[in-house]
C-alpha atoms as a PDB file:
ATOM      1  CA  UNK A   1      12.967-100.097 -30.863  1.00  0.00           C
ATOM      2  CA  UNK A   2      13.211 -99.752 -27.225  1.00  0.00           C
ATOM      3  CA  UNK A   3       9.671 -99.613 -25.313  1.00  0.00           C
ATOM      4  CA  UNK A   4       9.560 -96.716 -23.218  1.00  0.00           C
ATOM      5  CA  UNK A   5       9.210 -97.132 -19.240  1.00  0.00           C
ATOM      6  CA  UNK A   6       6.864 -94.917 -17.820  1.00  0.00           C
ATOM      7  CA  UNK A   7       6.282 -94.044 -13.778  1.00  0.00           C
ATOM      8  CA  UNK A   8       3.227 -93.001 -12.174  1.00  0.00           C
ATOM      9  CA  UNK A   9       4.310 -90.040 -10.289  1.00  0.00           C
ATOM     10  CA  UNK A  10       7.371 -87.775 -10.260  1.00  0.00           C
ATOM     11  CA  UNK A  11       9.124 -85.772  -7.542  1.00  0.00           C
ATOM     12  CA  UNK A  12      10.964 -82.694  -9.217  1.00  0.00           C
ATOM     13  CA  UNK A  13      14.343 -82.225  -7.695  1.00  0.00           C
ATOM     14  CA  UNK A  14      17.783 -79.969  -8.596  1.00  0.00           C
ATOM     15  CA  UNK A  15      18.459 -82.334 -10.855  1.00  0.00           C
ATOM     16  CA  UNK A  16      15.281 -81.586 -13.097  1.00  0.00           C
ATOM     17  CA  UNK A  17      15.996 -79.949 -15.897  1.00  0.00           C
ATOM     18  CA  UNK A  18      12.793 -79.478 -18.078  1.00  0.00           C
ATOM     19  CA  UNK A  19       8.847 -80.893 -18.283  1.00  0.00           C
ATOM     20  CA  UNK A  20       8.014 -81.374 -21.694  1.00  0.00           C
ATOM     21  CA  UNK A  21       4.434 -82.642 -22.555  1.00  0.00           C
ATOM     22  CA  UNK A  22       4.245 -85.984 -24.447  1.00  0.00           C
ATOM     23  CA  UNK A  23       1.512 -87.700 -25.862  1.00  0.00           C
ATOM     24  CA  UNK A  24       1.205 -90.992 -25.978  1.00  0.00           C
ATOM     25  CA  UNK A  25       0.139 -93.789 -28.666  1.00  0.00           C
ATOM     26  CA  UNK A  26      -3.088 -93.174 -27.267  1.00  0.00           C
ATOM     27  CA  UNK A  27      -3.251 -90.017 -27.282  1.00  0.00           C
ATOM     28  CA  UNK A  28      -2.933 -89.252 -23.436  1.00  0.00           C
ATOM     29  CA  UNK A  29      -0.967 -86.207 -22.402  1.00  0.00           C
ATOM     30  CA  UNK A  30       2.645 -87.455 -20.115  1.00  0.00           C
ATOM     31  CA  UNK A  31       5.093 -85.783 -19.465  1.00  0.00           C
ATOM     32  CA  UNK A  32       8.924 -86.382 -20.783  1.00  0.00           C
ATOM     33  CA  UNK A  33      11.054 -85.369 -18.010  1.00  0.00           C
ATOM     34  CA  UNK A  34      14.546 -84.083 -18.510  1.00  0.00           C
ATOM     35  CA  UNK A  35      16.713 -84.591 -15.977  1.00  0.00           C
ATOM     36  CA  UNK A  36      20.838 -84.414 -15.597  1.00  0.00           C
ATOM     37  CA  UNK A  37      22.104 -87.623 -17.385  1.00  0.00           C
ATOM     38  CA  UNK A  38      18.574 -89.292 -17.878  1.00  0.00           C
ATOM     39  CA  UNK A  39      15.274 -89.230 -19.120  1.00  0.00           C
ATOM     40  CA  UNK A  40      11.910 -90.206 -17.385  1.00  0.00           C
ATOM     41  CA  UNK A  41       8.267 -90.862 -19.200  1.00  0.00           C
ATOM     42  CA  UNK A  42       5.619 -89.734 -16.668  1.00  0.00           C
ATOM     43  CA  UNK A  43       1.999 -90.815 -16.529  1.00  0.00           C
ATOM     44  CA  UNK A  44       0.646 -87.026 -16.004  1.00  0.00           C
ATOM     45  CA  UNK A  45       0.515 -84.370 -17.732  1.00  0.00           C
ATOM     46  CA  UNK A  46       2.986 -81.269 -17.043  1.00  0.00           C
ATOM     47  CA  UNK A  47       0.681 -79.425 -15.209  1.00  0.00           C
ATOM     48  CA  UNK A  48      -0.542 -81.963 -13.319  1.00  0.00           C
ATOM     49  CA  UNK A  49       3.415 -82.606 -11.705  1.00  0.00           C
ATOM     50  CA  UNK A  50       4.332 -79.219 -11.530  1.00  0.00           C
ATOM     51  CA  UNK A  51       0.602 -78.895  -9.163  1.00  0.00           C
ATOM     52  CA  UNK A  52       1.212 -82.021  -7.319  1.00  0.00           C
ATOM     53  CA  UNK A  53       4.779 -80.635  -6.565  1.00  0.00           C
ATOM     54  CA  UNK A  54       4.081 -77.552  -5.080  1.00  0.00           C
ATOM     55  CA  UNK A  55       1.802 -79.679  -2.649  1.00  0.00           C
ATOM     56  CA  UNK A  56       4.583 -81.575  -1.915  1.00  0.00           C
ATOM     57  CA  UNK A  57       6.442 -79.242  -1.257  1.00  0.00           C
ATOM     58  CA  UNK A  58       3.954 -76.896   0.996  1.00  0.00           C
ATOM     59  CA  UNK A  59       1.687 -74.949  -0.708  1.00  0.00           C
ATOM     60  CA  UNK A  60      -0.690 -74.970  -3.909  1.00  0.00           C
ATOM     61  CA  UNK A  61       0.217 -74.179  -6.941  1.00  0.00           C
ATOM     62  CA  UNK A  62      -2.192 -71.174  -7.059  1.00  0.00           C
ATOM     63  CA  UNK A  63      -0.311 -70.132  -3.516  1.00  0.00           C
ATOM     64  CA  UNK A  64       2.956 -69.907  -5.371  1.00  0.00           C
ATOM     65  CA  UNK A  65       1.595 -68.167  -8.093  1.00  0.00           C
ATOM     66  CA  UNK A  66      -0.566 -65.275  -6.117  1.00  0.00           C
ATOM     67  CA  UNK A  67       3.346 -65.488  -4.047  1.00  0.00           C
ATOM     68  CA  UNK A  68       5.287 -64.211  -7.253  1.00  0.00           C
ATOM     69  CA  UNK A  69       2.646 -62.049  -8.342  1.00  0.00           C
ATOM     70  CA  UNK A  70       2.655 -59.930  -5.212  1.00  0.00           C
ATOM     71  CA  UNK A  71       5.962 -58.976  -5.858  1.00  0.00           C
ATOM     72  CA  UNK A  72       6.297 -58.783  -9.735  1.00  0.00           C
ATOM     73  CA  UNK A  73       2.438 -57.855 -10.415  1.00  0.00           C
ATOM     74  CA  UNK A  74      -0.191 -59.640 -11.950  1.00  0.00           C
ATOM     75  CA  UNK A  75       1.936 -60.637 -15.558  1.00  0.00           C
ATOM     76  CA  UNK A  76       0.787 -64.376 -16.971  1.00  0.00           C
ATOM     77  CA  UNK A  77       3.604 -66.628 -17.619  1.00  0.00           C
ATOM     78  CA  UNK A  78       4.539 -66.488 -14.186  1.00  0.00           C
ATOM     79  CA  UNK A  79       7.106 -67.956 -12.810  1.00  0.00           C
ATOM     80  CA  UNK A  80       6.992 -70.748  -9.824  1.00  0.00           C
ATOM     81  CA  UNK A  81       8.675 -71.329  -6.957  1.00  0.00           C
ATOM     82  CA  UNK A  82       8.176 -74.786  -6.079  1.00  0.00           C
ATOM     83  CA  UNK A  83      10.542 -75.046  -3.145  1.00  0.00           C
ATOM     84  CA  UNK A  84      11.990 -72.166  -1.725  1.00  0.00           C
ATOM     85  CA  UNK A  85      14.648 -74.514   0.414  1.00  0.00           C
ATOM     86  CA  UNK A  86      16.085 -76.291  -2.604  1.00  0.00           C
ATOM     87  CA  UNK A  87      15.769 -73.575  -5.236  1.00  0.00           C
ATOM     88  CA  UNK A  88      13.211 -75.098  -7.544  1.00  0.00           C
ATOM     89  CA  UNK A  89      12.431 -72.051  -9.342  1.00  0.00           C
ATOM     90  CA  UNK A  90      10.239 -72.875 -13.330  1.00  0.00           C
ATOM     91  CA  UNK A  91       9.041 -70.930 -15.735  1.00  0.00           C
ATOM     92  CA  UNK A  92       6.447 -71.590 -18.162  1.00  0.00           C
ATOM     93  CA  UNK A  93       7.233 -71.402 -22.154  1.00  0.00           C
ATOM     94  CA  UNK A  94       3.483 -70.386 -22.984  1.00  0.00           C
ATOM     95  CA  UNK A  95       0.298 -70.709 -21.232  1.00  0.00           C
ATOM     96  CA  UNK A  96       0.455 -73.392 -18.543  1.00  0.00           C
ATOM     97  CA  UNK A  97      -3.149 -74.174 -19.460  1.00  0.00           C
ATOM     98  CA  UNK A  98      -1.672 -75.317 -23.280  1.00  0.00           C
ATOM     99  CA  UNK A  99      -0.981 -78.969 -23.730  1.00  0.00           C
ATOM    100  CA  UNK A 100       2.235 -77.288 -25.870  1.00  0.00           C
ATOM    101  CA  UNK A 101       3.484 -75.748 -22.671  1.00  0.00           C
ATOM    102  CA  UNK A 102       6.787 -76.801 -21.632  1.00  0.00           C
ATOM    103  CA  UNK A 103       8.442 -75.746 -18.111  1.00  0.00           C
ATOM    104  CA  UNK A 104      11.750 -75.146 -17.502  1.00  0.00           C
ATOM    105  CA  UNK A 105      14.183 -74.871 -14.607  1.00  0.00           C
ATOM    106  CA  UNK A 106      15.995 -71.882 -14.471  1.00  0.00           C
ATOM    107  CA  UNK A 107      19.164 -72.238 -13.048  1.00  0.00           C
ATOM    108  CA  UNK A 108      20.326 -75.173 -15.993  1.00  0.00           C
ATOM    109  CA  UNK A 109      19.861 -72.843 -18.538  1.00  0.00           C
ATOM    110  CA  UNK A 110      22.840 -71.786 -19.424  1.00  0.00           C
ATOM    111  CA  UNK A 111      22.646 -69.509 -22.719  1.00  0.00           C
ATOM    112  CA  UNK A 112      19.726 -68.590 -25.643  1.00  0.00           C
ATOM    113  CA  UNK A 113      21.060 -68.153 -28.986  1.00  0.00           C
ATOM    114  CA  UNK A 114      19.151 -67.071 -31.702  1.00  0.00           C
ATOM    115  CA  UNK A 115      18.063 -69.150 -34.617  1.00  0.00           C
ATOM    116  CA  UNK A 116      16.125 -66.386 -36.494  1.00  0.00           C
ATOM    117  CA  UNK A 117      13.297 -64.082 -35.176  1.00  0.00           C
ATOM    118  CA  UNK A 118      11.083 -66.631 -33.810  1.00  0.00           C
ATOM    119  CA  UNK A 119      13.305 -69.438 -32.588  1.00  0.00           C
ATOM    120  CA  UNK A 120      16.066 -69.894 -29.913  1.00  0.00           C
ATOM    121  CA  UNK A 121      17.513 -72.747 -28.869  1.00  0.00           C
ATOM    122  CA  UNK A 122      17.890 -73.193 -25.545  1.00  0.00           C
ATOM    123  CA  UNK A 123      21.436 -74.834 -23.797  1.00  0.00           C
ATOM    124  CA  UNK A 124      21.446 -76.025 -20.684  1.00  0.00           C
ATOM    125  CA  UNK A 125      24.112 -76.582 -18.367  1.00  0.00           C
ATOM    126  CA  UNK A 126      24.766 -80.422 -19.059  1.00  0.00           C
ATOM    127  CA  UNK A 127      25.768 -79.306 -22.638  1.00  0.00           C
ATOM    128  CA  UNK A 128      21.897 -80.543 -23.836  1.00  0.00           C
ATOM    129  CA  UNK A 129      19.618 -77.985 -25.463  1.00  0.00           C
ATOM    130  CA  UNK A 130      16.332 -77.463 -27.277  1.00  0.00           C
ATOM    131  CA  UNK A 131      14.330 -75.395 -29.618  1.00  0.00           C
ATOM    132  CA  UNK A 132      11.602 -73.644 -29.101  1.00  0.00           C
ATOM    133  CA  UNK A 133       9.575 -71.538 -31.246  1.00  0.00           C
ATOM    134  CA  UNK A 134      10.423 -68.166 -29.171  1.00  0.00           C
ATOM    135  CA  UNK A 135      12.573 -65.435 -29.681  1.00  0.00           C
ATOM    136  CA  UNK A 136      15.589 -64.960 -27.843  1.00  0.00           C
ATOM    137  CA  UNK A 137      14.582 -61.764 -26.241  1.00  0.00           C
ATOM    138  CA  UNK A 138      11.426 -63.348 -25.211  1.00  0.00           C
ATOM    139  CA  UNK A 139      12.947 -66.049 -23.848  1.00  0.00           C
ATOM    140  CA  UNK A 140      15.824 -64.079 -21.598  1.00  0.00           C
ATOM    141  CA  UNK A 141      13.246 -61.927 -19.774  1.00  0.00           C
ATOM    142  CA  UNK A 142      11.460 -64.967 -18.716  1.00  0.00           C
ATOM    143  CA  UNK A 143      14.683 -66.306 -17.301  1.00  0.00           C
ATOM    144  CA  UNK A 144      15.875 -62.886 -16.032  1.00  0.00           C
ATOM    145  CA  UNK A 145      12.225 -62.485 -14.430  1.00  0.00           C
ATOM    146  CA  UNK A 146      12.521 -66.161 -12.975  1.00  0.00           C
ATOM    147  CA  UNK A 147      16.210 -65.648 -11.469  1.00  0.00           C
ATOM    148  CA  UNK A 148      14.963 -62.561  -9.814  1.00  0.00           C
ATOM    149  CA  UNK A 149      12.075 -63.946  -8.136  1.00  0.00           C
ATOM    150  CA  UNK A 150      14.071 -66.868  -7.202  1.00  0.00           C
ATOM    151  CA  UNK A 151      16.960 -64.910  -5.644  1.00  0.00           C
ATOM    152  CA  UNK A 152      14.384 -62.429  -4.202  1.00  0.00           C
ATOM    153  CA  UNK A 153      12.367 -65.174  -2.293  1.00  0.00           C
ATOM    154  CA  UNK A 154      14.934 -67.291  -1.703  1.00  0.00           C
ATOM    155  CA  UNK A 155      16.981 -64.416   0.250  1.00  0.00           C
ATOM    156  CA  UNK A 156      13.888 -63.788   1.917  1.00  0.00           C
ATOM    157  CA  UNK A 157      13.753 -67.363   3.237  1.00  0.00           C
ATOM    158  CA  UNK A 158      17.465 -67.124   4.711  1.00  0.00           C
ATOM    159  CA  UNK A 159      16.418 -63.752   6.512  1.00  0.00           C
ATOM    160  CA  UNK A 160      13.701 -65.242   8.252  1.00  0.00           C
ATOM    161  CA  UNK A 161      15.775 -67.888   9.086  1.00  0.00           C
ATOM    162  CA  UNK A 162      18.678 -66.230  10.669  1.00  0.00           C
ATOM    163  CA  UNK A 163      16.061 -63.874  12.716  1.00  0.00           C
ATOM    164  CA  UNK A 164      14.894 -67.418  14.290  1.00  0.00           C
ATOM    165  CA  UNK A 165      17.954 -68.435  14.791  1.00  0.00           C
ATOM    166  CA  UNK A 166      18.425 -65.274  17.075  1.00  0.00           C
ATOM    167  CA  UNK A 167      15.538 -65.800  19.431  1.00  0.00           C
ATOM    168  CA  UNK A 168      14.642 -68.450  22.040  1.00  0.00           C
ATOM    169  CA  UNK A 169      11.826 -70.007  22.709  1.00  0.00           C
END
């Protein structure tokens, strides 16, 4: 059997698909990250890249989350807009705080079908999927909620940057 090749750090980009938490033969919480056509094994937890990615990107993770909730309300499972320039838009399966909690991007997912009441599996736009222990209903208003804050900021974003591009300094 293969070993598995970890890296220390991990920039999320469009071509991020999914965080999934892994623990290792130790017992430490990673992170397996899905990406299109690969796989990487990530010495922090899922948390811990989605947090140091929205630094990278320009603002905490508690900024982006007080962001969303000013214009959706205070819900939990909120969604996170991790770069408003490159449309990096995840949303949380269950509590981020779990060591279960998996985050996903929203624009790969392509459809949710139903398994039974409590499970959906999830396919993404590479033709991959998952299952997770959610119902299908549950699961499209999180993406439904995500796309719309997405879109929402994300239009927001352009606006402000056509009105610059109107005035002269």
């Amino acid at each position: 059997m293969e070993e598995l090749q970890f890296v220390s750090e991990y920039e999320i980009s469009k071509a991020t698909i999914m965080i999934l938490p892994y623990l290792n033969k130790y017992g430490f919480l990673y992170s397996e990250v899905r990406e299109l056509g690969r796989t990487v094994f990530v010495e922090m937890s899922p948390m811990a890249i989605i947090k140091d990615n929205c630094l990278h990107y320009g603002s905490t993770y508690q900024g982006r989350i007080d962001a969303v909730r000013q214009q959706i309300g205070n819900r939990s499972l909120t969604p996170v807009l991790i770069s408003e320039i490159y449309g990096l838009c995840f949303f949380p399966l269950e509590s981020p705080s779990s060591i279960h909690c998996i985050w996903v991007s929203q624009p790969h997912v392509k459809a949710v079908k139903a398994i039974n009441t409590k499970k959906s599996t999830m396919i993404f736009r590479n033709k991959t999927s998952i299952i997770v222990p959610q119902s299908r209903p549950a699961l499209l208003s999180k993406i439904q909620k995500t796309a719309q804050i997405r879109c929402e900021l994300m239009l927001r974003f352009k606006e402000l940057e056509i009105d610059l591009s109107w005035r002269t300094f």
